[in-house]
N, C-alpha and C. Protein backbone atom coordinates (compact mmCIF):
# COMPACT_ATOMS: atom_id res chain seq x y z
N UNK A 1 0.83 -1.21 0.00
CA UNK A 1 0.00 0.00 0.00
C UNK A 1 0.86 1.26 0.00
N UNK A 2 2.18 1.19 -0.61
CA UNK A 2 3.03 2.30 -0.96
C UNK A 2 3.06 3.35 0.63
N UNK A 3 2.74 2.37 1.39
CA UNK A 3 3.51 3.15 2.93
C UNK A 3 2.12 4.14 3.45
N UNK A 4 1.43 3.90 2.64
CA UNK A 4 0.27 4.86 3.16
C UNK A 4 -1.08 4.11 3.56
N UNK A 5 -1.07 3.07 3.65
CA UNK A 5 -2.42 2.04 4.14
C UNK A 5 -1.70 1.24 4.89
N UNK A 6 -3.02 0.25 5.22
CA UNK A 6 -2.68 -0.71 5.83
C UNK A 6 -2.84 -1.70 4.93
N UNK A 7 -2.77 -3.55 4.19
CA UNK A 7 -3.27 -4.41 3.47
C UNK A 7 -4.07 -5.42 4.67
N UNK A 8 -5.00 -5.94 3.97
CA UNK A 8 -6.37 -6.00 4.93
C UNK A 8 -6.97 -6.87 3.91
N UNK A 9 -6.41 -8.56 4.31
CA UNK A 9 -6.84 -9.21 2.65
C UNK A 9 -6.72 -9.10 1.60
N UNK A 10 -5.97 -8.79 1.09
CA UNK A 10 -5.42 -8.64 0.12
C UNK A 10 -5.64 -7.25 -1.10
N UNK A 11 -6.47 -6.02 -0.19
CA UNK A 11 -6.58 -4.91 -0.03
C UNK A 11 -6.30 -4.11 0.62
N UNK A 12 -5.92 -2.70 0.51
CA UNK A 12 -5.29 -1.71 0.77
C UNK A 12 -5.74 -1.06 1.37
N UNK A 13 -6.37 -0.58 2.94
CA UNK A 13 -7.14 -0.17 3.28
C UNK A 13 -6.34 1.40 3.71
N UNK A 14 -6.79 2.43 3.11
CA UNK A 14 -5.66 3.62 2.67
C UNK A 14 -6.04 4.98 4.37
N UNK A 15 -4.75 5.15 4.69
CA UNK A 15 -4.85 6.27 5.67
C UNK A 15 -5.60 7.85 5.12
N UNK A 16 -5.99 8.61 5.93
CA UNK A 16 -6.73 9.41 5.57
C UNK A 16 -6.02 10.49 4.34
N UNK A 17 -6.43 11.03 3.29
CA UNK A 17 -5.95 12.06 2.17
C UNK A 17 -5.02 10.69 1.40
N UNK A 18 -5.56 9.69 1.16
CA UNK A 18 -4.82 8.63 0.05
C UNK A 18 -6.20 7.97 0.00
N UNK A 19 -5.78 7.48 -1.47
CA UNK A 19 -6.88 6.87 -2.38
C UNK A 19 -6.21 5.88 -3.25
N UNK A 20 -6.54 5.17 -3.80
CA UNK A 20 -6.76 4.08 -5.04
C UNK A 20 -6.27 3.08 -4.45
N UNK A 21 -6.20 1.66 -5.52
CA UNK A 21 -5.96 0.84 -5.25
C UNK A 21 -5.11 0.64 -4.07
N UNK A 22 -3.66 0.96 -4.56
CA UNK A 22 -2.71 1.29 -3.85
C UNK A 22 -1.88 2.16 -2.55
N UNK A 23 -2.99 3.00 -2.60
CA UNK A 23 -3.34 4.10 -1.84
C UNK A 23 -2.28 5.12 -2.38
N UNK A 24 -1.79 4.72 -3.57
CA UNK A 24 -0.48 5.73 -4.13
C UNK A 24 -1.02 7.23 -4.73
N UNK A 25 -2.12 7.55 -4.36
CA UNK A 25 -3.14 8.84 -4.85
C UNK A 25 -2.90 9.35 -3.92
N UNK A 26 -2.44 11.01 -3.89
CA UNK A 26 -2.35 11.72 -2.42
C UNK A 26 -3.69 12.68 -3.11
N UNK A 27 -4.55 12.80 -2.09
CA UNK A 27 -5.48 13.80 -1.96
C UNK A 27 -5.16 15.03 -1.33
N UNK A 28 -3.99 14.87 -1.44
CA UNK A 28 -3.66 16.98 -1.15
C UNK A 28 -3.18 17.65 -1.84
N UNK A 29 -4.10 18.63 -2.03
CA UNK A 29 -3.87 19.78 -3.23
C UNK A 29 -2.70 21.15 -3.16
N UNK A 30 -1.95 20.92 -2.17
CA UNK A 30 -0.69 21.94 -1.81
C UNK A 30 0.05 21.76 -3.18
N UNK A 31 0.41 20.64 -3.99
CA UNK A 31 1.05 20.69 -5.07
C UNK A 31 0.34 21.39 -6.42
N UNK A 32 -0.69 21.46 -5.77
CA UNK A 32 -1.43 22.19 -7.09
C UNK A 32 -1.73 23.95 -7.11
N UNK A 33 -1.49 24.26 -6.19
CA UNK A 33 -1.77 25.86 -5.60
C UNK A 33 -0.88 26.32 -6.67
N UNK A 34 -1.55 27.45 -7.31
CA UNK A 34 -1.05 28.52 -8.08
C UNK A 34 -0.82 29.60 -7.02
N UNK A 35 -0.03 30.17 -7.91
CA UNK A 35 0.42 31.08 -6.86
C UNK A 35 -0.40 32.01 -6.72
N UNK A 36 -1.68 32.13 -7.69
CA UNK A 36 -2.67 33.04 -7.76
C UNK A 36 -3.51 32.95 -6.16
N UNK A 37 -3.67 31.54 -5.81
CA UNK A 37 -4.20 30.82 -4.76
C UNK A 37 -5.04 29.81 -5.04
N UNK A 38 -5.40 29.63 -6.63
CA UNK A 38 -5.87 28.98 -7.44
C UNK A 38 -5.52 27.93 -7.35
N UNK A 39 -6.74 26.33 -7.29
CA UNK A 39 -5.95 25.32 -7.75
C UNK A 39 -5.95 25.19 -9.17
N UNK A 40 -4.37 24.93 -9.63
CA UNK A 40 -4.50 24.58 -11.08
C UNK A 40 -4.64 25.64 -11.72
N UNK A 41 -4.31 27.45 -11.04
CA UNK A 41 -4.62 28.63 -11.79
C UNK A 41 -6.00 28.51 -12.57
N UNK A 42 -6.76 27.82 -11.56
CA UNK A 42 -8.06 27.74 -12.34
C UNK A 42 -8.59 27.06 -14.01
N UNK A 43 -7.02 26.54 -14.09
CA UNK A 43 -7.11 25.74 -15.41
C UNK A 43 -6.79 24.41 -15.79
N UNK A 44 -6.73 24.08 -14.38
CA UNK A 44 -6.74 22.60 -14.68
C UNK A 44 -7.38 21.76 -13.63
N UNK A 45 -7.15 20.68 -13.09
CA UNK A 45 -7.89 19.68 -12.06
C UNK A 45 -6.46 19.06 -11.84
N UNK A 46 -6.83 18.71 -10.19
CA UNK A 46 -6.05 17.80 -9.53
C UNK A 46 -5.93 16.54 -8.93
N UNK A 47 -4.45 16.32 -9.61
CA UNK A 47 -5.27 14.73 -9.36
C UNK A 47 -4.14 13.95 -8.91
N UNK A 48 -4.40 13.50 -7.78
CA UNK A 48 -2.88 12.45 -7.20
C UNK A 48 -2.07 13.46 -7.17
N UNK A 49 -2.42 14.52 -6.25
CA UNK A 49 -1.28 16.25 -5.82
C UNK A 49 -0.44 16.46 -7.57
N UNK A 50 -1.53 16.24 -8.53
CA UNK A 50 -0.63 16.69 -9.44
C UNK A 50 -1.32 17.39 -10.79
N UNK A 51 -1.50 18.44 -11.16
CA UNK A 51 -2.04 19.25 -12.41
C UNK A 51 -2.20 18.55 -13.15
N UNK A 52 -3.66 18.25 -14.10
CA UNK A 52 -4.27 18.14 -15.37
C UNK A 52 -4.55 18.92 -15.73
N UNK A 53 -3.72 20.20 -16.81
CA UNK A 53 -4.16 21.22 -16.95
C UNK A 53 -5.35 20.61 -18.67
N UNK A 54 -6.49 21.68 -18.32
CA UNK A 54 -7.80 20.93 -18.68
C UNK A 54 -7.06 22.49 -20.20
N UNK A 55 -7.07 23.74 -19.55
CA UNK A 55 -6.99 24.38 -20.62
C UNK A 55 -5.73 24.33 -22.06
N UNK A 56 -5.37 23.65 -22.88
CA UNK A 56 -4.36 23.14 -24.00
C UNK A 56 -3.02 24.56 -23.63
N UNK A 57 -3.37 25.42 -23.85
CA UNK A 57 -2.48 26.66 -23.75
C UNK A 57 -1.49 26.72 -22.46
N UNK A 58 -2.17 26.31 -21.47
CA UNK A 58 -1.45 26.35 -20.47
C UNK A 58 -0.56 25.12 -19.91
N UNK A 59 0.70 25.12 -19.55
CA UNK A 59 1.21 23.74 -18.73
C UNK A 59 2.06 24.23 -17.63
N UNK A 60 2.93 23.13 -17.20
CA UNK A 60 3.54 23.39 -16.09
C UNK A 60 2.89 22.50 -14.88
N UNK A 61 3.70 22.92 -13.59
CA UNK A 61 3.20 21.89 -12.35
C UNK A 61 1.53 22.58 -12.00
N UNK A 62 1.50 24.17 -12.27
CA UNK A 62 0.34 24.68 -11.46
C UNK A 62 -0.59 25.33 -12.69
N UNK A 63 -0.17 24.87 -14.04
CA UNK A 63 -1.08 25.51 -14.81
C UNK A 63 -0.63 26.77 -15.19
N UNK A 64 0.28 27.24 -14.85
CA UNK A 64 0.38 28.84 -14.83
C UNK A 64 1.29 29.25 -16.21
N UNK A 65 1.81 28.13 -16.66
CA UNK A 65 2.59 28.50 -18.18
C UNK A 65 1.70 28.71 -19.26
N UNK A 66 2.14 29.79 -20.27
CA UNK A 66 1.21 30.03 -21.54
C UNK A 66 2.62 30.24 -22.14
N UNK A 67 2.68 29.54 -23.39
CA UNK A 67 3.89 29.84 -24.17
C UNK A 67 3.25 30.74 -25.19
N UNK A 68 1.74 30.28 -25.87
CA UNK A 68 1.77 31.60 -26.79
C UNK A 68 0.95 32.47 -26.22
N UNK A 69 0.64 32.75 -24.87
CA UNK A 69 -0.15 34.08 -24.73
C UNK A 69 0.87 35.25 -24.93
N UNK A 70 0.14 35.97 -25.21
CA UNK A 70 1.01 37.59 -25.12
C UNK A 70 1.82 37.90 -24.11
N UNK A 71 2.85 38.32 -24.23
CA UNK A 71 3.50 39.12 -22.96
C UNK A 71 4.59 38.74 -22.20
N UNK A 72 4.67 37.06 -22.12
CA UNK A 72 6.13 36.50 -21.62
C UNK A 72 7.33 37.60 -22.16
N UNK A 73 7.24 37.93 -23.55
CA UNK A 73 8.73 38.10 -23.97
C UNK A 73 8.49 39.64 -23.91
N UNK A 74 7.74 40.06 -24.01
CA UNK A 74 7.56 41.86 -24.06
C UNK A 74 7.88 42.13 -22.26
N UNK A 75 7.30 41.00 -21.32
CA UNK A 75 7.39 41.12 -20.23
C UNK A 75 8.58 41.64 -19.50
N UNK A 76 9.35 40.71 -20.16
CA UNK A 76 10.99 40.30 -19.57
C UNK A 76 12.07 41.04 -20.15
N UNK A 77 11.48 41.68 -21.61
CA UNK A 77 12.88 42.20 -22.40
C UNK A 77 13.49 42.76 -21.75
N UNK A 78 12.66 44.03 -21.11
CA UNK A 78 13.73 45.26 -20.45
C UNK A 78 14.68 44.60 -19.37
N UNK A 79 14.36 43.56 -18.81
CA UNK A 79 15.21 43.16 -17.95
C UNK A 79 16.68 42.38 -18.62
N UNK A 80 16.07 41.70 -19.92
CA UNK A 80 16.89 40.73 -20.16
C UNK A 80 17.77 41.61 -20.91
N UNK A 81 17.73 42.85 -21.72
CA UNK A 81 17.96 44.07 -22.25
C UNK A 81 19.53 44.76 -21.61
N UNK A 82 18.84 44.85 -19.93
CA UNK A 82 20.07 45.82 -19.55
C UNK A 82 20.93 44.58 -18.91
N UNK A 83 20.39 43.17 -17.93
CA UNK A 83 21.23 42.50 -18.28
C UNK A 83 22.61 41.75 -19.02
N UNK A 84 21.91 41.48 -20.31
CA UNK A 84 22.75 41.15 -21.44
C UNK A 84 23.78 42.11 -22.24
N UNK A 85 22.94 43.26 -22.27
CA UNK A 85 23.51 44.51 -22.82
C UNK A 85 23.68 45.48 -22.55
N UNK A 86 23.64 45.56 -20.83
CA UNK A 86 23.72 46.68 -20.43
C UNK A 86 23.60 48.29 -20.71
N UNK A 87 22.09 48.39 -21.34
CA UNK A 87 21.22 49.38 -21.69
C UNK A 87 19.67 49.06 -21.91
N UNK A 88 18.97 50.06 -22.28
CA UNK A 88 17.78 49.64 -21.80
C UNK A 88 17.07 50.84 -20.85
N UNK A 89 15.73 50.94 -20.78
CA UNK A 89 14.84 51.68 -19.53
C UNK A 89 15.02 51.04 -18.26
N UNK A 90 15.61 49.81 -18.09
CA UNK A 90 15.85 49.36 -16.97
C UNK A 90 17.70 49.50 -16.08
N UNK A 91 18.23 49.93 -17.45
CA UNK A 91 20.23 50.09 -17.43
C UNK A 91 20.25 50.78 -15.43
N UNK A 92 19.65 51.40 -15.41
CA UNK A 92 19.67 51.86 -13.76
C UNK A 92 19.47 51.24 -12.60
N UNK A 93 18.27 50.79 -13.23
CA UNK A 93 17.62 49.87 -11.78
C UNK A 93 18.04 48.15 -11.83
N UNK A 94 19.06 47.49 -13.18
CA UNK A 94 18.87 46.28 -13.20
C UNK A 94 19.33 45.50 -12.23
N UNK A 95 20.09 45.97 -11.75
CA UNK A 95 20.56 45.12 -9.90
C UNK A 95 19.60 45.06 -9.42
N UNK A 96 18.45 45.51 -9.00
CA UNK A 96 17.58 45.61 -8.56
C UNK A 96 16.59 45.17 -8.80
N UNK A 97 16.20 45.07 -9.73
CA UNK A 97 15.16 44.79 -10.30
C UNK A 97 15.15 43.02 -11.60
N UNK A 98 16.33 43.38 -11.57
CA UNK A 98 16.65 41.78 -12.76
C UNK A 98 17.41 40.93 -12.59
N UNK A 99 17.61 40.69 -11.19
CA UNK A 99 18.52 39.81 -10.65
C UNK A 99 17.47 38.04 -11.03
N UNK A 100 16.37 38.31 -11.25
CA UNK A 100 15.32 36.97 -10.98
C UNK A 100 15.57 35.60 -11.70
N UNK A 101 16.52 35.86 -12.53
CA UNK A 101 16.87 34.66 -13.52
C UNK A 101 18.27 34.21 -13.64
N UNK A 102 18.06 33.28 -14.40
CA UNK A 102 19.60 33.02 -14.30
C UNK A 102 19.80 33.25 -16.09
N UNK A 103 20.93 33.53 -16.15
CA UNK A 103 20.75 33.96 -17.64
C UNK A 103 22.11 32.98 -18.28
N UNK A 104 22.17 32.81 -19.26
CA UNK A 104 23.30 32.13 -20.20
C UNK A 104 23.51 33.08 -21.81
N UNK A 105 24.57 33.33 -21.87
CA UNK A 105 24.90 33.60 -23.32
C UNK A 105 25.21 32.48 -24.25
N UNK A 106 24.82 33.08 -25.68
CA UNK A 106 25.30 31.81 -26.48
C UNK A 106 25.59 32.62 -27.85
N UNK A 107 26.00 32.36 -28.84
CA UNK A 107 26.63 32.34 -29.77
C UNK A 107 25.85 32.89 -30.73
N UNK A 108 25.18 31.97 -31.21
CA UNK A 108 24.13 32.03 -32.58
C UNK A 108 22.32 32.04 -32.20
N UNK A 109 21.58 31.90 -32.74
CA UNK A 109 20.17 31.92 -32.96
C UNK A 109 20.31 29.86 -32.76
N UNK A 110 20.94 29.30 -33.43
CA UNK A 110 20.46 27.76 -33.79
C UNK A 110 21.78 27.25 -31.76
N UNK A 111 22.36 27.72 -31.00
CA UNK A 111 22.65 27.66 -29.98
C UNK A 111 21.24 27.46 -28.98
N UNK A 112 20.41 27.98 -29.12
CA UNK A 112 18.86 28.76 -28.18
C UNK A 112 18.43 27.04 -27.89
N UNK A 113 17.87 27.09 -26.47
CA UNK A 113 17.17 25.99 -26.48
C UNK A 113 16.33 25.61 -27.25
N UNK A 114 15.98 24.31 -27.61
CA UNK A 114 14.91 23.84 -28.62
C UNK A 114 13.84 23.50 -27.46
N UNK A 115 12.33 23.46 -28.21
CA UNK A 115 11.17 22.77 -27.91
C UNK A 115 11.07 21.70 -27.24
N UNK A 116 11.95 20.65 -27.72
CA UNK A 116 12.06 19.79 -27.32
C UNK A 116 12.28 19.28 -25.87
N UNK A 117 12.86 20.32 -25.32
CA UNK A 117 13.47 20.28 -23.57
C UNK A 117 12.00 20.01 -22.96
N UNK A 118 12.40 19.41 -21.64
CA UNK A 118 11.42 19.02 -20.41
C UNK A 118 10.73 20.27 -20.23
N UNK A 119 11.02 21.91 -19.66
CA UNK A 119 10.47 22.59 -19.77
C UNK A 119 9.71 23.50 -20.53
N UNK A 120 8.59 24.54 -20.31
CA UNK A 120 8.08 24.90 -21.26
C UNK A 120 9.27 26.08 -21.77
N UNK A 121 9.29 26.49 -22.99
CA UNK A 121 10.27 27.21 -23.77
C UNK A 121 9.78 28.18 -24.21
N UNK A 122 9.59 29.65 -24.04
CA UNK A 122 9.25 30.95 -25.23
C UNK A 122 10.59 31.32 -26.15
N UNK A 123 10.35 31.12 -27.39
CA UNK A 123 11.06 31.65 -28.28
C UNK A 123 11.10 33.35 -28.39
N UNK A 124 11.99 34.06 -28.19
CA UNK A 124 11.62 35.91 -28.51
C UNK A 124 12.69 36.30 -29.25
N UNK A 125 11.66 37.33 -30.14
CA UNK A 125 12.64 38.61 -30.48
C UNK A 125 11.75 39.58 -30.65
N UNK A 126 12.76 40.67 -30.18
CA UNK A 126 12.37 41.65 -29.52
C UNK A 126 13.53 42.85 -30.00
N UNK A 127 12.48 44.04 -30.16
CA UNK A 127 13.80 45.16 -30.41
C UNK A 127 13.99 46.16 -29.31
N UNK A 128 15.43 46.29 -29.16
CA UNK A 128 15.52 46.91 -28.22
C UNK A 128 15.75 48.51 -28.30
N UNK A 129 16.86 49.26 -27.63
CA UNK A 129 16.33 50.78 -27.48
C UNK A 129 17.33 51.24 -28.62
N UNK A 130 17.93 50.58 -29.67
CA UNK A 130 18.36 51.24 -30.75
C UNK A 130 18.10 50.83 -31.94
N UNK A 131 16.87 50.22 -31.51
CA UNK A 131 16.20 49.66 -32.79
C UNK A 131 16.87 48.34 -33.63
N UNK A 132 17.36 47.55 -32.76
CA UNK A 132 17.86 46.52 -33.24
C UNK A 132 17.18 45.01 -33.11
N UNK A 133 16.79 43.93 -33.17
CA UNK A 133 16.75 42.78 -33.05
C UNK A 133 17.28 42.56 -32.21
N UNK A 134 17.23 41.22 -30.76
CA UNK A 134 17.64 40.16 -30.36
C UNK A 134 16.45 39.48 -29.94
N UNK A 135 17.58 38.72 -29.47
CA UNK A 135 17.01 37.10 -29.81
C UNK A 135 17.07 36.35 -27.95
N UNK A 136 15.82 35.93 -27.56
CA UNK A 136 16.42 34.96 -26.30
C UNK A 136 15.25 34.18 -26.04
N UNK A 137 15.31 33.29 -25.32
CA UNK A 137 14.48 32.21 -24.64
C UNK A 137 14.38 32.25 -23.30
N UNK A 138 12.85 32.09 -23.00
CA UNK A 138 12.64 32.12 -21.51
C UNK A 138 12.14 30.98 -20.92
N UNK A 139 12.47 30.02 -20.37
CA UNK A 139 11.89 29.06 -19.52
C UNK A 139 11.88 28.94 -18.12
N UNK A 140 10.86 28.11 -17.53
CA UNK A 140 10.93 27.91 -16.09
C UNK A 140 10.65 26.38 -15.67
N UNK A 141 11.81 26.10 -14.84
CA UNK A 141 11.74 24.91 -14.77
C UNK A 141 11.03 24.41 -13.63
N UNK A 142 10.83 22.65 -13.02
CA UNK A 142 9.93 22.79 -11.82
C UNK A 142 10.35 23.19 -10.41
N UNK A 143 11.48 23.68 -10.40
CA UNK A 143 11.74 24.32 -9.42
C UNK A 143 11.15 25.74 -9.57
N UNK A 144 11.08 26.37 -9.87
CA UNK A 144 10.57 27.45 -10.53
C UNK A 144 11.79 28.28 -10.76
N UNK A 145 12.83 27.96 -10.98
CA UNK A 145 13.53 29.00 -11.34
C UNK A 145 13.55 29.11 -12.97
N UNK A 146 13.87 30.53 -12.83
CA UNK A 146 13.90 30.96 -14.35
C UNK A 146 15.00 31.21 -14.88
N UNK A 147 15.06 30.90 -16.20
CA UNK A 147 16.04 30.85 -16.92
C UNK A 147 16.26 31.46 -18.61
N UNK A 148 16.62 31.85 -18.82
CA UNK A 148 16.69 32.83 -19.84
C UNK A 148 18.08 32.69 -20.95
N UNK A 149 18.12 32.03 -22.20
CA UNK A 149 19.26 32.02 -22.87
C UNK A 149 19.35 33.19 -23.86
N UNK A 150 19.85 33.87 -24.33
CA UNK A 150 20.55 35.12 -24.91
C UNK A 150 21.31 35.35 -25.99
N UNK A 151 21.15 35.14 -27.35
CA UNK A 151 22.31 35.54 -28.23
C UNK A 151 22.96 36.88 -28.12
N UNK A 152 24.32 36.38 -28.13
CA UNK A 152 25.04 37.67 -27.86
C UNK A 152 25.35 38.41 -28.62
């Protein structure tokens, strides 16, 4: 009974907040809390302390990822901006204010994480304050830290 029941004939008779056969189902929803306070950011269901996000757009542990909604990459530029390139509307405050990620440089455009990775991935480009192009990727992994790759 995966440490959480008792077996009771050859059934699993499960301690309280466990379910199924096995009793390997936790019925507590702490893994599912958005940080909104939402379970599942209101977009998904929980199940065995773990997100079914019900809405397609969204993933992640709490529902809270949208790779194509608006705004991830417009969100983050200015930060990733004076970071990387030290300029930007943020060039003043970025100690302060853009310490939140961990950032990596890389080389080329075909360097950038691919899709393919465990976490969810935003592809961006974005122009910055001299009217130029770049290029970076924002992901968050289940730790929640964020991470951000950068052509230089």
């Amino acid at each position: 009974c995966t440490g959480n029941g008792i077996c009771k004939c050859r059934v699993c008779e499960c301690f309280p907040n466990f379910t199924g056969s096995a009793c390997d189902c936790s019925l507590d929803t702490t893994p599912c809390m958005a940080s909104n306070g939402q379970i599942c950011n209101g977009r998904g269901t929980c199940e065995c302390g773990t997100c079914n996000c019900t809405d397609p757009k969204f993933q992640g542990p709490t529902c809270e990822t949208c790779q194509t909604c608006l705004g991830v990459c417009t969100e983050h530029k200015d930060c990733i901006q004076c970071r990387a390139f030290d300029k930007g509307e943020k060039k003043e405050t970025c100690s302060q204010e853009c310490m939140y990620f961990n950032m990596t440089r890389v080389e080329s455009r075909d360097k950038l994480p691919q899709p393919n990775q465990p976490d969810p991935l935003s592809h961006c480009k974005e122009k910055d304050v001299d009217d130029c192009w770049f290029y970076f990727t924002y992901s968050v992994n289940s730790n929640g830290e964020v991470n951000v790759h950068v052509v230089e």
